[in-house]
Protein backbone atom coordinates (compact mmCIF):
# COMPACT_ATOMS: atom_id res chain seq x y z
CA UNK A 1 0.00 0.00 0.00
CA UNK A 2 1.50 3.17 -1.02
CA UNK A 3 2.73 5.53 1.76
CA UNK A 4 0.91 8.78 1.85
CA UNK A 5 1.05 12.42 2.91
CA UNK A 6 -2.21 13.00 5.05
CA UNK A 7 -4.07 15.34 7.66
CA UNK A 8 -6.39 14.82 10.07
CA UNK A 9 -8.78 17.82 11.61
CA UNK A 10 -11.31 16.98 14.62
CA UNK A 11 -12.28 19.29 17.11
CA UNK A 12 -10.23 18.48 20.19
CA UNK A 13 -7.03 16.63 19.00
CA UNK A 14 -5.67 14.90 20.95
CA UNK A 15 -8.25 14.43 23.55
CA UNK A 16 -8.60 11.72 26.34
CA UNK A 17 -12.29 11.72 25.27
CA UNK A 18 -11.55 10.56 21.59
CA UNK A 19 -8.43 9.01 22.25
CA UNK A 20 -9.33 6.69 18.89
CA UNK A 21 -8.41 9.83 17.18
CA UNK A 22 -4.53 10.22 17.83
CA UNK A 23 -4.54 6.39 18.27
CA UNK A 24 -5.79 6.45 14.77
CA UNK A 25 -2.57 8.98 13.80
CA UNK A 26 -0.12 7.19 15.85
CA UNK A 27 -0.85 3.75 13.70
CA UNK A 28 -0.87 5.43 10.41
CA UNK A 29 2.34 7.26 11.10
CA UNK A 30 3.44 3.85 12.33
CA UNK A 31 2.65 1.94 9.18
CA UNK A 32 4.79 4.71 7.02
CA UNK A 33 2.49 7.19 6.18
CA UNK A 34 2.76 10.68 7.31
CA UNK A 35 0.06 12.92 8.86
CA UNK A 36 -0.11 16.01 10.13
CA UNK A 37 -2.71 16.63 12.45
CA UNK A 38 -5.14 19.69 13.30
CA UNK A 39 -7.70 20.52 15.83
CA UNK A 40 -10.43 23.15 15.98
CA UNK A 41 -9.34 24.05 19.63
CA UNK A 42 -6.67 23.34 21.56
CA UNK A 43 -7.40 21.11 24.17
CA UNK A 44 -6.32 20.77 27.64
CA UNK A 45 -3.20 18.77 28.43
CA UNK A 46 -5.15 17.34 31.27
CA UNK A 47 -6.18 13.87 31.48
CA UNK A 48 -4.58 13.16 28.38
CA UNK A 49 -2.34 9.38 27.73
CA UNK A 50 0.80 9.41 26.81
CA UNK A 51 0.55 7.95 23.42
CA UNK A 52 -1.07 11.47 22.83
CA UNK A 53 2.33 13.22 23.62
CA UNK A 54 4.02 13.19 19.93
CA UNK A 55 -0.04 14.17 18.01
CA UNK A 56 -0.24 17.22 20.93
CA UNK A 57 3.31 18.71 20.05
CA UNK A 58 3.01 18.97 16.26
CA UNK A 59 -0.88 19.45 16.27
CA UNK A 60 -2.40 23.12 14.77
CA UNK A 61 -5.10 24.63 16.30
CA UNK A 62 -6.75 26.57 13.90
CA UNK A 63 -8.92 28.70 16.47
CA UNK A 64 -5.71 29.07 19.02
CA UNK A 65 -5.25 32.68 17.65
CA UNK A 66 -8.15 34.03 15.74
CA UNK A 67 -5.63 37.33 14.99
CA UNK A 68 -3.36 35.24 13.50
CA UNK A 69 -6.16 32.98 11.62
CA UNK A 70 -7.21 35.86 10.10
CA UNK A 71 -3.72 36.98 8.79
CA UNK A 72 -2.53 33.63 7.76
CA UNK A 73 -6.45 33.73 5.52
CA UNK A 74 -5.86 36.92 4.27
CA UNK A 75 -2.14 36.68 3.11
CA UNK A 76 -3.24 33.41 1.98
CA UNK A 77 -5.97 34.70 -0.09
CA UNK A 78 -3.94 37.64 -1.32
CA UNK A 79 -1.33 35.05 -2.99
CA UNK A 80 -3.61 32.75 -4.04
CA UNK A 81 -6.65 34.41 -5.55
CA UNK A 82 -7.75 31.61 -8.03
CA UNK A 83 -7.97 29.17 -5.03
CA UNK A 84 -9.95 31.51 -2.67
CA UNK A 85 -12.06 32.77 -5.29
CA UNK A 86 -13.81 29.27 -5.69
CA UNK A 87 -13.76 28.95 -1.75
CA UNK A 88 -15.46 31.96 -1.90
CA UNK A 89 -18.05 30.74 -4.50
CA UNK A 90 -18.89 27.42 -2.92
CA UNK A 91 -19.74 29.07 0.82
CA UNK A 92 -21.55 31.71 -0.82
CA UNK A 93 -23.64 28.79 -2.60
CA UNK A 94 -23.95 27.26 0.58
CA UNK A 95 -24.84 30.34 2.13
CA UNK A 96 -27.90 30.53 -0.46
CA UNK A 97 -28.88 27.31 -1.24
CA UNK A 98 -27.73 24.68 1.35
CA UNK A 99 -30.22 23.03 4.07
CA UNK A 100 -28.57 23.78 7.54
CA UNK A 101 -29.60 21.84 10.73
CA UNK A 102 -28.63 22.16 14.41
CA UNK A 103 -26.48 24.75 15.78
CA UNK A 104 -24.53 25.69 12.42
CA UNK A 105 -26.44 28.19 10.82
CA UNK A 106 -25.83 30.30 7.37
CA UNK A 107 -24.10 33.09 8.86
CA UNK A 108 -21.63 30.74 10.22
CA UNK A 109 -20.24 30.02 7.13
CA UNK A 110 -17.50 33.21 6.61
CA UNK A 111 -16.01 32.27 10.09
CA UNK A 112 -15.42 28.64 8.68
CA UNK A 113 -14.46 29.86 5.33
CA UNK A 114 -11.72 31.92 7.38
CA UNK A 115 -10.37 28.71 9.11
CA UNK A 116 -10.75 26.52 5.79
CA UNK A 117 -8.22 29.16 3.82
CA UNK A 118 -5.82 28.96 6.70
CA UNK A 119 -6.28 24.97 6.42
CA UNK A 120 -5.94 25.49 3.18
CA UNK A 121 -3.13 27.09 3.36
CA UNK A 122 -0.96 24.47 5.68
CA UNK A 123 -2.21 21.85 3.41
CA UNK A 124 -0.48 23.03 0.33
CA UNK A 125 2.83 23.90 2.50
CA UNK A 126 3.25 20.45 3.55
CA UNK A 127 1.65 18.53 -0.01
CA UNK A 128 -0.81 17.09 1.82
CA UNK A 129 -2.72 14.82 -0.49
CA UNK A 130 -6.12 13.91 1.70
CA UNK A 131 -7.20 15.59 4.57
CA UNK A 132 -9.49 12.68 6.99
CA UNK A 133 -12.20 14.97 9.22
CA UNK A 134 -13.32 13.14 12.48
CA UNK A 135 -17.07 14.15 13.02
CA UNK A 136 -19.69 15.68 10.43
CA UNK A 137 -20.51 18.72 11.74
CA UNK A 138 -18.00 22.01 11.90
CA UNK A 139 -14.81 20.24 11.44
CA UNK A 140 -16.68 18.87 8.27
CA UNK A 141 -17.63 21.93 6.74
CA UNK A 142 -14.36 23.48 7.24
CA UNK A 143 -12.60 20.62 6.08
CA UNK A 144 -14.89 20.78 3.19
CA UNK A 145 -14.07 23.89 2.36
CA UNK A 146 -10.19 23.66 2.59
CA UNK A 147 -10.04 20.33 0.82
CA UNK A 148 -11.64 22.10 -2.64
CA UNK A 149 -9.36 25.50 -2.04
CA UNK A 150 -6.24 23.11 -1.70
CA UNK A 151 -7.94 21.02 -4.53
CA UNK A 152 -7.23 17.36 -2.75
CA UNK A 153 -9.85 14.79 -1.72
CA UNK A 154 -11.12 14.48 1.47
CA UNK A 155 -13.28 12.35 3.77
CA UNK A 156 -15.39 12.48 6.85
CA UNK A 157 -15.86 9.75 9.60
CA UNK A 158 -19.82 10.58 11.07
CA UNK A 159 -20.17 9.38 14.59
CA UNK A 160 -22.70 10.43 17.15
CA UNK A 161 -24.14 13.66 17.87
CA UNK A 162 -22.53 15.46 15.14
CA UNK A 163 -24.71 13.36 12.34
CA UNK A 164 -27.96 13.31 14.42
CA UNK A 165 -27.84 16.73 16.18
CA UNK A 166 -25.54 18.83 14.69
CA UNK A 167 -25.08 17.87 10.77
CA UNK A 168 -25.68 21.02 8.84
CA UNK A 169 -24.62 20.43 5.22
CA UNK A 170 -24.34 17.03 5.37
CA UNK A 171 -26.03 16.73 2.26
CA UNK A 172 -22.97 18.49 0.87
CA UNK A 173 -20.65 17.24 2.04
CA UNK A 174 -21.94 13.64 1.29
CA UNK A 175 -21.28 14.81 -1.99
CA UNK A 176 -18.17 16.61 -2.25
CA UNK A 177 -16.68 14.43 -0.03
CA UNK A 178 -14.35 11.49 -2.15
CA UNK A 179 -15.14 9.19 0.57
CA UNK A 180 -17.50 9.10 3.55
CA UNK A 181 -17.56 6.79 6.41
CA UNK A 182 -19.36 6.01 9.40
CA UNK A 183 -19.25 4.31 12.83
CA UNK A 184 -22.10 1.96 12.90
CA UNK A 185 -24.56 0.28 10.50
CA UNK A 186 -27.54 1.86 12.33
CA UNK A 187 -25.66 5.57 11.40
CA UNK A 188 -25.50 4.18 7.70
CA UNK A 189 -29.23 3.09 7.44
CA UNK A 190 -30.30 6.54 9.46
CA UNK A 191 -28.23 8.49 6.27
CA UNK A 192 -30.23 6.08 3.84
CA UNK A 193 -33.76 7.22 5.20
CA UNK A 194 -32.73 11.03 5.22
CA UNK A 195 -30.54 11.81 1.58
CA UNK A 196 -31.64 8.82 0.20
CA UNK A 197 -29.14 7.05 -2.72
CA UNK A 198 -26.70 9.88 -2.24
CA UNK A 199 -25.66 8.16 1.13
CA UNK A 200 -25.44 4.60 -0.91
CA UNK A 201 -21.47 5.47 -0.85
CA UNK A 202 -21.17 5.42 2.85
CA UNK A 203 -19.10 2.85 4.50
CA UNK A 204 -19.00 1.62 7.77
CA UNK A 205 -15.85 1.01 9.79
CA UNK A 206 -16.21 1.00 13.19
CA UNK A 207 -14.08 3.16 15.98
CA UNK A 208 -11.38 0.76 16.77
CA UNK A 209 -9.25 0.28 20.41
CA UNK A 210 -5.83 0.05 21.19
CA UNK A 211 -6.93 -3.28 22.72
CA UNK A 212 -3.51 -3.96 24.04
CA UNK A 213 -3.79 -1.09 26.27
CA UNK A 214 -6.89 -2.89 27.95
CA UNK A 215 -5.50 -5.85 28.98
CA UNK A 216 -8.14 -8.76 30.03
CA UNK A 217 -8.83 -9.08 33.70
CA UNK A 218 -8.46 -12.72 35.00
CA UNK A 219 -12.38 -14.83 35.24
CA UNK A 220 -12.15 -14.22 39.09
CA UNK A 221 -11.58 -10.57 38.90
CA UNK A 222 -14.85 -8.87 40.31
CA UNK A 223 -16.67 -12.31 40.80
CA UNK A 224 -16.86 -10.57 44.44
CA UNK A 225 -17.54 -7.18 43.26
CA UNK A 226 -21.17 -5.64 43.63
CA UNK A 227 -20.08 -2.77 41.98
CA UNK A 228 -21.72 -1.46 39.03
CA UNK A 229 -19.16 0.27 37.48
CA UNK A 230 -20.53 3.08 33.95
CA UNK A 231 -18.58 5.73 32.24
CA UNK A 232 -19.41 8.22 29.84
CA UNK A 233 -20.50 12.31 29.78
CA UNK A 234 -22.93 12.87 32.24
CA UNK A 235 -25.32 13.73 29.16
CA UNK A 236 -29.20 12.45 28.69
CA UNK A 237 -28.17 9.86 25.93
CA UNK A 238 -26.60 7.74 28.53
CA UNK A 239 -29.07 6.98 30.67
CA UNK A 240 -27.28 7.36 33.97
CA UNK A 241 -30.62 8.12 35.16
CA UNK A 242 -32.54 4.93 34.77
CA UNK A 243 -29.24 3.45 35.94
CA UNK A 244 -30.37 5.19 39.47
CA UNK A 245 -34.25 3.94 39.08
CA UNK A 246 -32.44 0.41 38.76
CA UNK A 247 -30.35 0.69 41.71
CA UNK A 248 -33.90 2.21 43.59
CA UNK A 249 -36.26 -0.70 42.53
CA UNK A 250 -33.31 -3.04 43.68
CA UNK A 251 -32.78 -1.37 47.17
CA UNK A 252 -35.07 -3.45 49.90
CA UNK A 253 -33.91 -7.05 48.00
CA UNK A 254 -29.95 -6.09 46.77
CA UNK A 255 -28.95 -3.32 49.55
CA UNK A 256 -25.04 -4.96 48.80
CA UNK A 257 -25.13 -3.39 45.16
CA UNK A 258 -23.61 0.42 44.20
CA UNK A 259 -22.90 2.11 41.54
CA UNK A 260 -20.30 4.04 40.35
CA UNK A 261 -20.01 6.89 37.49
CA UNK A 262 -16.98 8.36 36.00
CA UNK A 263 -17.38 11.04 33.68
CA UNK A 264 -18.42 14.97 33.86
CA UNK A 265 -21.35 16.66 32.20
CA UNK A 266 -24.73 19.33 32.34
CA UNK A 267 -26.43 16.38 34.19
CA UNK A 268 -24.45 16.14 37.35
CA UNK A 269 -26.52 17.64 39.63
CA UNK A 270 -29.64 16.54 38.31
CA UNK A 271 -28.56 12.88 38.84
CA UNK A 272 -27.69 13.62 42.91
CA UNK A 273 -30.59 15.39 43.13
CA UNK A 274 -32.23 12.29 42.01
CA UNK A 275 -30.00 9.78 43.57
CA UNK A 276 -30.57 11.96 46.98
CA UNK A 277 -34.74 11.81 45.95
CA UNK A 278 -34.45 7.85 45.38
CA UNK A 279 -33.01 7.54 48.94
CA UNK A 280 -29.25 5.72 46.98
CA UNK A 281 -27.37 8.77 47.58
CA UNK A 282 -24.78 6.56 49.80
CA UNK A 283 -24.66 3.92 47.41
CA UNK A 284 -23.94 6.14 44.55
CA UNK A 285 -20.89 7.60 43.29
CA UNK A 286 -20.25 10.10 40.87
CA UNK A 287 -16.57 10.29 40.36
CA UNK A 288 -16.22 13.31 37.97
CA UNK A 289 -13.44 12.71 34.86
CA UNK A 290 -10.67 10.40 35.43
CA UNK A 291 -8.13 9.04 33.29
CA UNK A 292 -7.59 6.28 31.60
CA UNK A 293 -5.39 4.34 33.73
CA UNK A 294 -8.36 5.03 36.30
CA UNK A 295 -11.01 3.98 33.91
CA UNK A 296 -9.16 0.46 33.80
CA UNK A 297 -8.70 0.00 37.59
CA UNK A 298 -12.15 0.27 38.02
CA UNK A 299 -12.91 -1.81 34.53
CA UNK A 300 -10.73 -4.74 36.99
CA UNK A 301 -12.48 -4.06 40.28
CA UNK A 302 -16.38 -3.81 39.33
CA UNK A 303 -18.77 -6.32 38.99
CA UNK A 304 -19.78 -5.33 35.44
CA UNK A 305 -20.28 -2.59 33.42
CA UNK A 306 -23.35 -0.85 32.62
CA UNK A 307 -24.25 1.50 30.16
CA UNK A 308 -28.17 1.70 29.29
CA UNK A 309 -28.00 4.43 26.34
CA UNK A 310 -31.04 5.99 24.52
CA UNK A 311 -32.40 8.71 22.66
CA UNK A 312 -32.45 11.92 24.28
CA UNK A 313 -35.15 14.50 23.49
CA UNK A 314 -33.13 16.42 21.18
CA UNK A 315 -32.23 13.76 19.19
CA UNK A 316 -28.82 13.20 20.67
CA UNK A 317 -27.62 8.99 20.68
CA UNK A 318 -24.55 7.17 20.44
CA UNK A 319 -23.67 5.16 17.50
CA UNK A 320 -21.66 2.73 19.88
CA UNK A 321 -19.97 3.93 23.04
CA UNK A 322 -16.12 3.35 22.80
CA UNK A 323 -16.40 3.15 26.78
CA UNK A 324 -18.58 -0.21 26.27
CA UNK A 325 -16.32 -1.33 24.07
CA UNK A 326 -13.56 -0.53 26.59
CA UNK A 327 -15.41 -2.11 28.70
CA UNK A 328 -15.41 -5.32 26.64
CA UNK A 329 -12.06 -5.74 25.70
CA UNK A 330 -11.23 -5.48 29.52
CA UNK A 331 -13.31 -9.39 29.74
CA UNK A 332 -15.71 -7.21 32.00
CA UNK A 333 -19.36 -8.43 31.68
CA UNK A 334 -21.72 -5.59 30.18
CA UNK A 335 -25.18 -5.12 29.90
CA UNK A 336 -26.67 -2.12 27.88
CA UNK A 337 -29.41 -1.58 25.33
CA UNK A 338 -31.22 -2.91 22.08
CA UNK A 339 -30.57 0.78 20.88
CA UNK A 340 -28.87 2.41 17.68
CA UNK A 341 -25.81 0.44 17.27
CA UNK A 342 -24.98 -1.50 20.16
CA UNK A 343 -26.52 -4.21 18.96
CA UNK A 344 -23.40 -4.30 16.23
CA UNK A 345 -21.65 -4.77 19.17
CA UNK A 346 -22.88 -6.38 22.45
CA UNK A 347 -24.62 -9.74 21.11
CA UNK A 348 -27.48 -10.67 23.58
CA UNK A 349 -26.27 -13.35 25.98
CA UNK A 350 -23.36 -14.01 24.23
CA UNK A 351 -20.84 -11.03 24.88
CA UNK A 352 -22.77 -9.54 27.37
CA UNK A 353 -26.69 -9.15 28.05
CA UNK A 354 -28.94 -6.10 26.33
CA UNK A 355 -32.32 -4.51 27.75
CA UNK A 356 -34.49 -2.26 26.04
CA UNK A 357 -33.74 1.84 26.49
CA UNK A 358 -35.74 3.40 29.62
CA UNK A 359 -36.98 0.39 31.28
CA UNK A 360 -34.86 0.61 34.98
CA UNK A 361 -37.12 -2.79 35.43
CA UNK A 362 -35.48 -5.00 33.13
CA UNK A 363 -32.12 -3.45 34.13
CA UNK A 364 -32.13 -3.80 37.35
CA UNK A 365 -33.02 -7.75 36.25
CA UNK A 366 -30.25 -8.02 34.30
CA UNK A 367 -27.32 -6.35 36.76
CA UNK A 368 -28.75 -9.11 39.05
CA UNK A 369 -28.52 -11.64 36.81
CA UNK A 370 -24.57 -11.08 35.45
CA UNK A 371 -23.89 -10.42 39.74
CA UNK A 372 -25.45 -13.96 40.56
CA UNK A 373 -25.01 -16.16 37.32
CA UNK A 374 -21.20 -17.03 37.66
CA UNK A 375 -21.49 -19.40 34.71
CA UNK A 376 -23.40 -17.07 32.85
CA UNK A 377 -20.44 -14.63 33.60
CA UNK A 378 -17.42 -16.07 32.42
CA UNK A 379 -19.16 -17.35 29.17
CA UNK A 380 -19.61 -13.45 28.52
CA UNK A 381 -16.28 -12.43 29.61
CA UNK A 382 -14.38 -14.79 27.39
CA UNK A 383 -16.63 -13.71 24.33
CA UNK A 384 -16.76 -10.16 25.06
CA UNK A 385 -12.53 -9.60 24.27
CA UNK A 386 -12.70 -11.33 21.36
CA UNK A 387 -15.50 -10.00 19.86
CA UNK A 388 -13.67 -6.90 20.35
CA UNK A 389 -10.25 -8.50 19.05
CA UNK A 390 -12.56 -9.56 15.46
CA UNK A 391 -14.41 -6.15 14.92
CA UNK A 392 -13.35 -3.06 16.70
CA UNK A 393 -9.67 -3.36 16.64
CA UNK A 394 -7.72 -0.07 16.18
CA UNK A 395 -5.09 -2.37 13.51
CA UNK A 396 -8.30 -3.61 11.82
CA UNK A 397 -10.12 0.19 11.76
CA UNK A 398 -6.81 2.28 10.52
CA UNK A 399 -5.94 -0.22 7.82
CA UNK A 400 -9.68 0.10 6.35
CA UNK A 401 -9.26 3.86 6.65
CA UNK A 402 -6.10 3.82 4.94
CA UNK A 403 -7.95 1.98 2.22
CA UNK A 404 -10.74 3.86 2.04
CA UNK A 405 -8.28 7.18 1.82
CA UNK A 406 -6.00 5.25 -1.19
CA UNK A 407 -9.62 5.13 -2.80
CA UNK A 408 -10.36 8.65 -2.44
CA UNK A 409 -6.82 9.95 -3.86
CA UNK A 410 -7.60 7.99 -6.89
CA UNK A 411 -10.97 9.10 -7.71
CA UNK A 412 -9.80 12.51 -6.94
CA UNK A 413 -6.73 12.27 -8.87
CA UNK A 414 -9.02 10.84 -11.91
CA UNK A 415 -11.48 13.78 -11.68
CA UNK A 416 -8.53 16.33 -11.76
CA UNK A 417 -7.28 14.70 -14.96
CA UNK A 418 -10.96 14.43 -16.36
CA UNK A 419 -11.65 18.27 -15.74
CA UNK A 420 -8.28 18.90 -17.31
CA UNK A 421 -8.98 16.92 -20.31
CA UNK A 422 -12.24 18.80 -20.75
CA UNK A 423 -10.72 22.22 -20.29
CA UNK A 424 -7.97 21.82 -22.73
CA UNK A 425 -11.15 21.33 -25.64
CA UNK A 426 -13.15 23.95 -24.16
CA UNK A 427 -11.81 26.42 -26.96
CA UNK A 428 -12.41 24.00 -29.90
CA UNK A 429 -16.07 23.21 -28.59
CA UNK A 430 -16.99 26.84 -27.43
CA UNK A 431 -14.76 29.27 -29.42
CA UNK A 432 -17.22 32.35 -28.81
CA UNK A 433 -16.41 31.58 -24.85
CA UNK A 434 -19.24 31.35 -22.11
CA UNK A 435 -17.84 28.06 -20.44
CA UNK A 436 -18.11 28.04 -16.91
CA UNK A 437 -15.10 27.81 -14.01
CA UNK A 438 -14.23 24.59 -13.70
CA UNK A 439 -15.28 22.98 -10.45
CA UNK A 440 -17.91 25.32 -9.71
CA UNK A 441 -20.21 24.84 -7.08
CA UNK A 442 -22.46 22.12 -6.86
């Protein structure tokens, strides 16, 4: 496989919350390709692994200076007027024409035209030849942008909230974009039932682990443990708060059981005030963010993992939760929910046990039943890693991406020559002139 120049853009890079993001870098720079990477923001250095270390020195943050974004734009525009020009003409089409969802609306689009010229502009300087965008929603539609003034393909992983929440343009983007790829099957058929055949050329490959950095815990690990152990943002999607119903119904008959939350988020205090209201304020525990090497000591220590997602009222859902699968490739038995694409993932009673979204009854049966079944427990532990090992490994994930970009290059590349086939007859075909600029807007 040919060894290419590439970039990266997502919107916290690197970031202990989407470590499979610099993990992603870190194994394509490993397997010979080069990448530089950029990041909306620049995030905080706390919390963050230490594979991060060598993606957080050489990262850009495009927004880190918005004085110097704006230079870097303009001098960049000044020098190259062909390439801004059609910039310019494709976010003033999208400013007109384009469908926009979510939070991004029209008069968004010059800021993100600013940061796609100063892309742009580090794309040429270091020949990148695709640019990979992590999430569909503003990283998209600046790397959008940037990938036509640079004039090099480009694709875009979808994953959660950005695709169901937050995806203004996507019908663009599905289109410009030489390659687009999602997270889950469920994400794929939910693209089907809103663009249609357009979204026919989506592919799924699904977020992959390091999983050697979770190593299995032995069968015996936690057999002891009545400690429900979840992680995630302390969002509505998660569920944390039938989790507490759960715990409630099980309080007079499983007093012995507790659970514990890691993670940070706008629901905090709603979920003590609730814990506090369903009288399991001492057997709860809401840990705020910890890192990774804290996520896995309490992976080894807990009786299982829980993690009963849904749809919140917004619209927000996970595709499928990299802490479950975290979770799994730890051998820690897991129960969650029938829900978006989880089922890709968790296979009822065979890596771990599913219950429907919002129904704290059938939860609460099913933490009892992975506490008490020790057969039933081991079987799922055991079947869990590997199913983890087969389909969500970070090797298995980077090599498809790095296939899927080869792909894109090509088509590009094809196009390029195609357009510049075309435009060196124009004169013959049209010698009164009146053709158009090539690679107008769509």
């Amino acid at each position: 496989m040919a060894k290419r120049r590439l970039a990266y853009l997502a919107p916290d890079l690197p970031s202990g919350s989407t470590a499979f993001v610099h993990e992603e870098i870190n194994h394509l720079r490993e397997s010979g390709h080069e990448v530089f990477a950029f990041s909306l923001r620049r995030p905080g250095k706390k919390g963050l692994p230490a594979d991060a270390a060598a993606v957080a020195k050489q990262c850009v943050a495009l927004h880190a200076n918005v004085i110097a974004l704006g230079l870097i734009a303009l001098k960049f525009a000044i020098t190259n007027p062909s390439r801004a020009w059609h910039g310019i003409s494709l976010a003033a089409h999208d400013f007109k024409h384009a469908r926009f969802d979510g939070k991004e609306r029209p008069m968004s689009i010059p800021g993100r035209l600013v940061a796609a010229l100063m892309l742009a502009d580090r794309l040429l300087t270091h020949r990148v030849e695709h640019l990979h965008v992590h999430f569909a929603d503003i990283p998209a539609t600046i790397g959008m942008y940037a990938a036509a003034i640079a004039d090099i393909s480009f694709s875009v992983t979808a994953h959660d909230s950005d695709l169901y929440c937050r995806a203004s343009l996507l019908d663009k983007k599905l289109e410009r974009a030489s390659a687009f790829t999602t997270v889950s099957l469920a994400n794929r058929g939910y693209m089907l039932e809103l663009l249609g055949t357009k979204a026919a050329k989506v592919r799924v490959v699904h977020c992959g682990i390091n999983v050697d950095t979770f190593p299995a815990r032995s069968a015996e690990s936690g057999a002891q443990s009545h400690v429900v152990f979840a992680a995630g943002p302390l969002l509505p999607r998660k569920g944390f708060d039938v989790l507490l119903y759960a715990l409630a119904l099980l309080g007079d008959t499983r007093p012995d059981i507790r659970v514990a939350i890691a993670g940070a988020g706008t629901q905090r205090k709603r979920l003590e005030e609730l814990a506090e209201r369903l009288h399991v304020g001492d057997r709860v525990s809401l840990l705020g963010n910890v890192s990774r090497d804290d996520i896995r000591t309490h992976l080894a220590a807990a009786g299982l993992f829980a993690l009963p997602c849904r749809a919140a009222l917004s619209g927000d859902r996970d595709a499928i939760p990299v802490a479950l699968i975290e979770a799994m490739a730890c051998s820690v038995p897991v129960v969650s929910t029938r829900f978006s694409g989880i089922p890709e993932l968790v296979e009822h009673e065979r890596s771990g046990l599913l219950v429907d979204p919002d129904d704290p009854v059938d939860l609460a049966a099913a933490i009892v039943r992975l506490l008490d079944d020790a057969p039933l427990r081991k079987q799922l532990q055991a079947a869990a890693r590997q199913r983890v090992m087969d389909r969500f490994d970070l090797a298995t994930a980077a090599d498809q991406l790095s296939e899927v970009f080869d792909g894109a290059i090509s088509r590009h590349l094809a196009e390029k020559a195609q357009r510049a086939d075309s435009d060196a007859q124009l004169p013959s075909k049209m010698p009164s002139g009146g053709a158009t600029t090539a690679g107008a807007a769509a």
